[in-house]
N, C-alpha and C. Protein backbone atom coordinates (compact mmCIF):
# COMPACT_ATOMS: atom_id res chain seq x y z
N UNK A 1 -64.28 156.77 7.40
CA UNK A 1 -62.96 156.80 6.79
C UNK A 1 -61.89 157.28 7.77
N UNK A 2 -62.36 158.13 8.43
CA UNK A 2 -61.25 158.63 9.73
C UNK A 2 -61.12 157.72 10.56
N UNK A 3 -61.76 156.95 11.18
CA UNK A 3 -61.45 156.18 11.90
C UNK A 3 -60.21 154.86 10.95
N UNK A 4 -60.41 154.88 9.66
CA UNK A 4 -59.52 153.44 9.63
C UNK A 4 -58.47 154.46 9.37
N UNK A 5 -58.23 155.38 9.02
CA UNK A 5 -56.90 156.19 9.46
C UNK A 5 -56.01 156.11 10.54
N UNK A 6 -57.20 156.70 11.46
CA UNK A 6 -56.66 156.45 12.51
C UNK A 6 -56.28 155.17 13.27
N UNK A 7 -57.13 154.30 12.52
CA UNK A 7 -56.51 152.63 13.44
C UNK A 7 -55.11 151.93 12.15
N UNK A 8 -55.01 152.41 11.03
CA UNK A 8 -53.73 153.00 10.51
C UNK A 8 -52.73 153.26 11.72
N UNK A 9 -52.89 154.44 11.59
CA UNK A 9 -51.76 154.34 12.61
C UNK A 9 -51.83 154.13 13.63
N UNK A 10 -52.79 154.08 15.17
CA UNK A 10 -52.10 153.86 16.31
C UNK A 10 -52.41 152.18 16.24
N UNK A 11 -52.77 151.20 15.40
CA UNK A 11 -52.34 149.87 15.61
C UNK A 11 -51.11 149.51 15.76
N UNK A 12 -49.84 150.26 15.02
CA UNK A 12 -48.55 149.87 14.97
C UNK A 12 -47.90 150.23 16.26
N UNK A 13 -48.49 151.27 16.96
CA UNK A 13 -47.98 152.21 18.03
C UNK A 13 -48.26 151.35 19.22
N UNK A 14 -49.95 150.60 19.15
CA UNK A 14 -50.27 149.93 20.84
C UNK A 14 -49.53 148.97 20.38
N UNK A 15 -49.39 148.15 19.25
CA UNK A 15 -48.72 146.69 18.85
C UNK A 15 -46.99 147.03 19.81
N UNK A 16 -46.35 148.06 19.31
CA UNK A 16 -45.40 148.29 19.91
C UNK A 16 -44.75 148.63 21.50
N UNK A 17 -45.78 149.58 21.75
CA UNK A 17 -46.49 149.67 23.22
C UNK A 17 -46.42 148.45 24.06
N UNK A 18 -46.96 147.57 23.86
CA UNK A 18 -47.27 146.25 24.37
C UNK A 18 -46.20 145.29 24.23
N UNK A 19 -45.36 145.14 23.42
CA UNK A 19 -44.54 145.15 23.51
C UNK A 19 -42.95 144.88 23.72
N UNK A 20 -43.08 145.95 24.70
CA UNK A 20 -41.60 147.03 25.24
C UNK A 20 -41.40 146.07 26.32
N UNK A 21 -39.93 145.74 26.37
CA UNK A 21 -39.24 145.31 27.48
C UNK A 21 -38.48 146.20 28.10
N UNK A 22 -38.84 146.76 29.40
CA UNK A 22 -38.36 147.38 30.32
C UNK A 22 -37.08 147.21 31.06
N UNK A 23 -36.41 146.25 30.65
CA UNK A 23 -35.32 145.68 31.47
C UNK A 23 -34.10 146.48 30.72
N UNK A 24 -33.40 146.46 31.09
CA UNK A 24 -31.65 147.20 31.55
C UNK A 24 -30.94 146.16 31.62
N UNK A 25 -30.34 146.35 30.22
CA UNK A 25 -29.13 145.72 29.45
C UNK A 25 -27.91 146.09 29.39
N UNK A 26 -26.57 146.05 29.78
CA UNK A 26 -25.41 146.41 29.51
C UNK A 26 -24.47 145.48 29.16
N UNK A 27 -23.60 145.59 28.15
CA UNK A 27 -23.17 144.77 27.47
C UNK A 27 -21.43 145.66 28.13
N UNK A 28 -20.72 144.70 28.78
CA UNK A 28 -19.73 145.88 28.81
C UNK A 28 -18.46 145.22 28.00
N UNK A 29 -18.24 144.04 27.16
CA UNK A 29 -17.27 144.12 26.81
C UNK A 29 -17.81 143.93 25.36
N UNK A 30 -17.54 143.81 23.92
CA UNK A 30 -18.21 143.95 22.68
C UNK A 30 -17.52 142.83 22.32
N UNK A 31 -16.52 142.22 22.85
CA UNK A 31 -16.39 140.68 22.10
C UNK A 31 -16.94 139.69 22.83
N UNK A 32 -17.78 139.98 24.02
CA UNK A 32 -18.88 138.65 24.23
C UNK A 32 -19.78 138.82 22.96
N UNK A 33 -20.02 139.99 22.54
CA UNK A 33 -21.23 140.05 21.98
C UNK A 33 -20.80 139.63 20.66
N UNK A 34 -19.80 139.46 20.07
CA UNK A 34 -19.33 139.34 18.95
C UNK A 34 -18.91 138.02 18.79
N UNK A 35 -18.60 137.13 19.61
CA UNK A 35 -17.93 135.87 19.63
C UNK A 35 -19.38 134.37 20.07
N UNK A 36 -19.28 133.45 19.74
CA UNK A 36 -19.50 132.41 20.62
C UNK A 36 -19.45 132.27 21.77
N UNK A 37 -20.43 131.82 23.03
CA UNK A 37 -20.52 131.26 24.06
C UNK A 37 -20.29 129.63 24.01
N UNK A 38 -19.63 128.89 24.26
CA UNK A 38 -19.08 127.64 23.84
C UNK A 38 -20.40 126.83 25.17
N UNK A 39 -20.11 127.24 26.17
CA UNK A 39 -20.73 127.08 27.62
C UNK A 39 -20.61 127.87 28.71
N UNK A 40 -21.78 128.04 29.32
CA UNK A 40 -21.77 128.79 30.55
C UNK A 40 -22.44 127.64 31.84
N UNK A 41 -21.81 127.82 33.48
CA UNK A 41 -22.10 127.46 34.33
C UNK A 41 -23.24 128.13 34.99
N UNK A 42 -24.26 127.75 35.60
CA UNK A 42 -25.32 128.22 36.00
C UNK A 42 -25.29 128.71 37.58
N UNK A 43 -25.54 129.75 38.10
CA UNK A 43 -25.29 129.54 39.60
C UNK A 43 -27.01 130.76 39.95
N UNK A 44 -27.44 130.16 40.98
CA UNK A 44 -28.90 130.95 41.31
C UNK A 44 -28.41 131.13 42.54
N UNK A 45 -28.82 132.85 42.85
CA UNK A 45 -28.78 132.74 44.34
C UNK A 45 -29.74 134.13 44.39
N UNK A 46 -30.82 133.96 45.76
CA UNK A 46 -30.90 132.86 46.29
C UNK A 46 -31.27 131.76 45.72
N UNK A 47 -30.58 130.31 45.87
CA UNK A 47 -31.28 129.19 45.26
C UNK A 47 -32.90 129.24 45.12
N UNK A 48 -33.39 128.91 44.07
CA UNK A 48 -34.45 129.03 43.50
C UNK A 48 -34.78 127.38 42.96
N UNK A 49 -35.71 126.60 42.90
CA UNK A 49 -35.76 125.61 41.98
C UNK A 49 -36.08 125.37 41.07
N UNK A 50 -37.16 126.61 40.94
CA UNK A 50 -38.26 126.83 39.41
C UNK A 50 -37.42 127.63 38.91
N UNK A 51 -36.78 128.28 38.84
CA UNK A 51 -35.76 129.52 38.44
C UNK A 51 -34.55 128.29 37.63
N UNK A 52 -34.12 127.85 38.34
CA UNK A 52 -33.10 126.96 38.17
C UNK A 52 -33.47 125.75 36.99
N UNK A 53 -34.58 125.32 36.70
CA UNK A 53 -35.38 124.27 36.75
C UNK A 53 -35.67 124.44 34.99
N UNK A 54 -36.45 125.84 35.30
CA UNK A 54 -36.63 126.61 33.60
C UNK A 54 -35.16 126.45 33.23
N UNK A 55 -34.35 127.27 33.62
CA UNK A 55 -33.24 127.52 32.33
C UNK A 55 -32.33 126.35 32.16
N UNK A 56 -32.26 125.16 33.17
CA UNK A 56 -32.04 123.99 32.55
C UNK A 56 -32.61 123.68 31.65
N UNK A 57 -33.90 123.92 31.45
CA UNK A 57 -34.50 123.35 30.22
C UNK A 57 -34.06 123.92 28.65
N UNK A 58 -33.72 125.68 29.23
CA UNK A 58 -33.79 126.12 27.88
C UNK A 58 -31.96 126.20 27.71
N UNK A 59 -31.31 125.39 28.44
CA UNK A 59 -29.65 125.47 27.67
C UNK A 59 -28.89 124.53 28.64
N UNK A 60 -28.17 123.81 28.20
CA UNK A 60 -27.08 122.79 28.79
C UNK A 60 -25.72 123.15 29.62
N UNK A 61 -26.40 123.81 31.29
CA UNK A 61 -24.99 124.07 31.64
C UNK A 61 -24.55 123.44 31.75
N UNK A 62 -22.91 123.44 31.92
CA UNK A 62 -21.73 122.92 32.42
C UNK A 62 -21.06 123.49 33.59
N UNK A 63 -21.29 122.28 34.40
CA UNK A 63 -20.69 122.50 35.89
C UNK A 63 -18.83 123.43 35.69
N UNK A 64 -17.86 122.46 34.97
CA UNK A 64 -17.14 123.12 34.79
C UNK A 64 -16.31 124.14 33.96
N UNK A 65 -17.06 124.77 33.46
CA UNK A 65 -17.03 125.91 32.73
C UNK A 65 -17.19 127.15 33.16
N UNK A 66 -15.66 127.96 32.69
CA UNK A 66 -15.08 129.22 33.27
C UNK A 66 -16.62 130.17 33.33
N UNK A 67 -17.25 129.73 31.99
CA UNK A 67 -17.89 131.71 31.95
C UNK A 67 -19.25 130.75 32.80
N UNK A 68 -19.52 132.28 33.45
CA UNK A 68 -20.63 131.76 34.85
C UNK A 68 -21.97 132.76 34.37
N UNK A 69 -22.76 132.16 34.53
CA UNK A 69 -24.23 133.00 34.06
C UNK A 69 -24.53 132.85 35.17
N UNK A 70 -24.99 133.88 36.33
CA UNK A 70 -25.38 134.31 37.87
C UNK A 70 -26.39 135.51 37.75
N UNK A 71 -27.13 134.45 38.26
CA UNK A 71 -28.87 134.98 38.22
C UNK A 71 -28.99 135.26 39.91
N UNK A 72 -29.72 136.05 40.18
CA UNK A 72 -29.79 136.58 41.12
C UNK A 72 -31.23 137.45 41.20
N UNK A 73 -32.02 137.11 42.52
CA UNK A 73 -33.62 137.73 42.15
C UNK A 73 -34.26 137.73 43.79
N UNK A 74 -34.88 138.35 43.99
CA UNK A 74 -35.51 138.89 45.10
C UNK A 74 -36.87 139.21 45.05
N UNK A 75 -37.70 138.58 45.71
CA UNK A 75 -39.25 138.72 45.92
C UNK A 75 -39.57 139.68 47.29
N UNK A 76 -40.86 140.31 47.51
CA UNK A 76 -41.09 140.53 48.51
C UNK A 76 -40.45 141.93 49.04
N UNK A 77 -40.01 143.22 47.94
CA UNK A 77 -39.41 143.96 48.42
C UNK A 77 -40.44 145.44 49.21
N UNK A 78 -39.64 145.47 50.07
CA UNK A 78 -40.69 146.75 50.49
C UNK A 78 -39.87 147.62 50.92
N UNK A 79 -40.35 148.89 51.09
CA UNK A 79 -38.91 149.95 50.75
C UNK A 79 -39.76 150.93 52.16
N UNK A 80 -38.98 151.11 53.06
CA UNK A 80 -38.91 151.70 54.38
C UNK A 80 -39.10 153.06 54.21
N UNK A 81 -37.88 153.84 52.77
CA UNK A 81 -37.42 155.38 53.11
C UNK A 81 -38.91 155.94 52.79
N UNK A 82 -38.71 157.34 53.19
CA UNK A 82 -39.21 158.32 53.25
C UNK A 82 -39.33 158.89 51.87
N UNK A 83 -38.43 158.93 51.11
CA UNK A 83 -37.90 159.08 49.82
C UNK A 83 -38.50 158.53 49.04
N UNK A 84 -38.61 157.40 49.10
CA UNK A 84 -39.42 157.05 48.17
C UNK A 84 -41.17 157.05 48.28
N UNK A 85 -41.56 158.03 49.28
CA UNK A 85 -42.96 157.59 49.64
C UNK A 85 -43.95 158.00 48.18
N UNK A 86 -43.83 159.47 47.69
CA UNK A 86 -44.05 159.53 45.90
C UNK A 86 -44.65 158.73 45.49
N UNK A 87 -43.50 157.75 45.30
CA UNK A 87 -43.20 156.81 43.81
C UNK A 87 -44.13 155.87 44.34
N UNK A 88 -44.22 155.05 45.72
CA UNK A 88 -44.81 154.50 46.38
C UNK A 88 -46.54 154.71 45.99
N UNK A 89 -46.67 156.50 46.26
CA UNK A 89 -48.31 156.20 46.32
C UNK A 89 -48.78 156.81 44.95
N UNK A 90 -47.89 156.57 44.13
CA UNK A 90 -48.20 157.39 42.52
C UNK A 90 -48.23 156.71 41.66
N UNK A 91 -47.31 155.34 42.13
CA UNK A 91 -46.82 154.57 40.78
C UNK A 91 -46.89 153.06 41.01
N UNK A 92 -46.79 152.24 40.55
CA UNK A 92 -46.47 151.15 40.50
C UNK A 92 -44.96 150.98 41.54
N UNK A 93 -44.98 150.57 42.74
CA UNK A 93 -43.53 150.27 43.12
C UNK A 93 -43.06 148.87 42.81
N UNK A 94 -41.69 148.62 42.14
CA UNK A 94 -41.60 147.49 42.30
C UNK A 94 -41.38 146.57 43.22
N UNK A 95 -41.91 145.36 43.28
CA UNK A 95 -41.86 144.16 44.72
C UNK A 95 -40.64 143.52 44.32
N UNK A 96 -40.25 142.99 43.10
CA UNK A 96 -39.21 141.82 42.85
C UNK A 96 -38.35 142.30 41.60
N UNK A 97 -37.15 141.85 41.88
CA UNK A 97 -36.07 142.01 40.44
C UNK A 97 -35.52 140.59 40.13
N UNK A 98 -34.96 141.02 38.95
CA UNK A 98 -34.36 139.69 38.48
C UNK A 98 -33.26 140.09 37.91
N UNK A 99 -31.95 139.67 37.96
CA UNK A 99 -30.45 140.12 37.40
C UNK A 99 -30.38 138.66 36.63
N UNK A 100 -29.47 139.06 35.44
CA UNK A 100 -28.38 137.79 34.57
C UNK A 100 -27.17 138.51 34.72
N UNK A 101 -26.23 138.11 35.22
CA UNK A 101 -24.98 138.18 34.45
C UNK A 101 -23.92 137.49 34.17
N UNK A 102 -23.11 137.84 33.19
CA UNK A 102 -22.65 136.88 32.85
C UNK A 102 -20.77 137.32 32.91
N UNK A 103 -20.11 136.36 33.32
CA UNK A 103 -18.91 136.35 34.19
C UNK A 103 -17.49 135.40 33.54
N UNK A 104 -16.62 136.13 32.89
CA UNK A 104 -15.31 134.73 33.65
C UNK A 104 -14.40 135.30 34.10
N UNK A 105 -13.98 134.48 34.85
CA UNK A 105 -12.70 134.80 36.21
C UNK A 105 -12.84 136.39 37.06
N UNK A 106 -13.95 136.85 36.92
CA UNK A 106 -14.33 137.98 37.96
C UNK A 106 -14.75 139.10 37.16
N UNK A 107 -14.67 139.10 36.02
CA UNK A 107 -14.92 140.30 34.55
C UNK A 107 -16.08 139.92 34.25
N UNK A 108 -17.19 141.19 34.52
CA UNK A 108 -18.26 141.32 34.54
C UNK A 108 -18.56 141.76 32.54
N UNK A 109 -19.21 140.75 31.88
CA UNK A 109 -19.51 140.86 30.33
C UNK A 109 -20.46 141.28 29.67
N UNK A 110 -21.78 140.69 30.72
CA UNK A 110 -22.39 141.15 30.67
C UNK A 110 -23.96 141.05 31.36
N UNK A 111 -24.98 142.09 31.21
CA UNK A 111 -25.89 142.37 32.22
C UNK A 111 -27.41 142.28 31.96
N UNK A 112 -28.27 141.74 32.62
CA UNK A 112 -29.40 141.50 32.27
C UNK A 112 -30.21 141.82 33.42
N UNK A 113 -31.12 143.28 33.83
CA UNK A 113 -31.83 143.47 35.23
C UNK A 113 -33.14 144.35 34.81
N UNK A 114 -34.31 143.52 36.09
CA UNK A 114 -35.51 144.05 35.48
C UNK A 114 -36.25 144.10 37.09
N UNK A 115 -37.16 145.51 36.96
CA UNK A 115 -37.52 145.38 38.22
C UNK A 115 -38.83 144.71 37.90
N UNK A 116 -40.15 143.94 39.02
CA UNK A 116 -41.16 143.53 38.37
C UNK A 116 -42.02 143.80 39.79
N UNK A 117 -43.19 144.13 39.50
CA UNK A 117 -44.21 144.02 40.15
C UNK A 117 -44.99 142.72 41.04
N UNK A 118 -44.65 141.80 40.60
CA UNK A 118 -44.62 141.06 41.09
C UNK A 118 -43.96 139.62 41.31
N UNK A 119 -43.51 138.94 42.28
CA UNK A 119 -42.83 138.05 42.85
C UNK A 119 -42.37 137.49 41.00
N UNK A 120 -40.85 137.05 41.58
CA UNK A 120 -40.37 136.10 40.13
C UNK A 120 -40.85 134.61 39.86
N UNK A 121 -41.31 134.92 38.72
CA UNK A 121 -41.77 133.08 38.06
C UNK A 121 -40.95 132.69 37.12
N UNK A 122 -41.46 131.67 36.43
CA UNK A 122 -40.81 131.08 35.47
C UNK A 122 -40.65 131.94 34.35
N UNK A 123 -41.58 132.56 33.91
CA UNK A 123 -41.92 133.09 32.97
C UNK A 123 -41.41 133.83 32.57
N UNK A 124 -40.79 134.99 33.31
CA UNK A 124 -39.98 136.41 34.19
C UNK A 124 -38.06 135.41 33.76
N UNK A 125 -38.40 134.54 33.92
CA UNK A 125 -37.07 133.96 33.78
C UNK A 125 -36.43 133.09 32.38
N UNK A 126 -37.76 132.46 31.42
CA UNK A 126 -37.55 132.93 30.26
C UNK A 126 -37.78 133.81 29.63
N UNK A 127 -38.11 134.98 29.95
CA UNK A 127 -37.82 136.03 29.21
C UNK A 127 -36.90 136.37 29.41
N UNK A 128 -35.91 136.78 30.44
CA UNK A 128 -35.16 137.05 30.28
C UNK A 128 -33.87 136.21 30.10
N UNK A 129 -33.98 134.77 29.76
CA UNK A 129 -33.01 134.42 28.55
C UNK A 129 -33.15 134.47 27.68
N UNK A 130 -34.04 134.39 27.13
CA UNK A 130 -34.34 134.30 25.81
C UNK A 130 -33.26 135.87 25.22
N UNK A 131 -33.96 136.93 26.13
CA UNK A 131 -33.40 138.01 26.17
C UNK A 131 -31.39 138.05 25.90
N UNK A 132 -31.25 136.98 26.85
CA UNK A 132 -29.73 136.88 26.73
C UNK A 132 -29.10 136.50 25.54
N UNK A 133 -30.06 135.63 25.21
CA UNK A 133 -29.76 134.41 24.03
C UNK A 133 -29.91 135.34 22.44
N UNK A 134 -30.65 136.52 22.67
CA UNK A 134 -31.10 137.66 21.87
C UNK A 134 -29.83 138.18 21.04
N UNK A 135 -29.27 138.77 22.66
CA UNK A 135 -28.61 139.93 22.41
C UNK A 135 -26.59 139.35 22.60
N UNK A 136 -26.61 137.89 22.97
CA UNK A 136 -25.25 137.20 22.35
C UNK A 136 -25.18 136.00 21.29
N UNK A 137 -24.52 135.51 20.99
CA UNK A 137 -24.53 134.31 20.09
C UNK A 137 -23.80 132.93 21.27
N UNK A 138 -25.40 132.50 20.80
CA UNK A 138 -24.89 130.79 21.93
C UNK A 138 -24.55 129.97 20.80
């Protein structure tokens, strides 16, 4: 009997556990988040093709359209300082990040960044639209 107690409760806890998205969200103005996205322009840098390739699939940019969704991601990181040597031999360091943000005429709206363990895929890149697509109204 103790045991289904106990899987009572910590089923809801690992279910939740498992999960958790780690990524760092900032929303800095509250009427992106409140309004329609009509269209956004896509820009990858560094150019990516699988990066690029996925989120064509999952939304219809438009070349000329003000608000700019700028993805930005880096594989392969390795960290020199001294400072971080710790974190290095204690923890998981991260190798690769992945940024969204989203832009018009130079006004930063909003933010989507995740560090990852390993190199960025596709996968890493719908999640985090989906993520976008979450937390504004397309």
């Amino acid at each position: 009997m103790k045991h289904l107690v106990y899987s009572f409760f910590l089923l809801p806890i690992l279910f939740f556990q498992g999960c958790s998205d780690n990524a760092t969200v900032n929303i800095f103005d509250e009427k992106i988040a409140q309004s329609k996205i009509e269209c956004m322009r896509l820009v990858v840098f560094p150019p990516d093709e699988e990066v690029q390739k996925t989120l064509n699939g999952l939304y219809s940019f438009d070349d000329s359209c003000s608000i700019k969704l700028e993805v930005s991601l880096k594989s392969g990181i390795v960290c020199n300082s001294n400072q971080n040597s710790d974190k290095k031999a204690l923890s998981n360091f991260p190798t690769s990040y992945l940024r969204m943000q989203i832009s018009k005429s130079g006004k930063l709206f909003y933010s989507y960044y995740i560090d990852l363990m390993h190199g960025v895929t596709q996968r890493d890149a719908k999640i985090a639209f989906e993520r976008v697509k979450k937390d504004l109204i397309f």
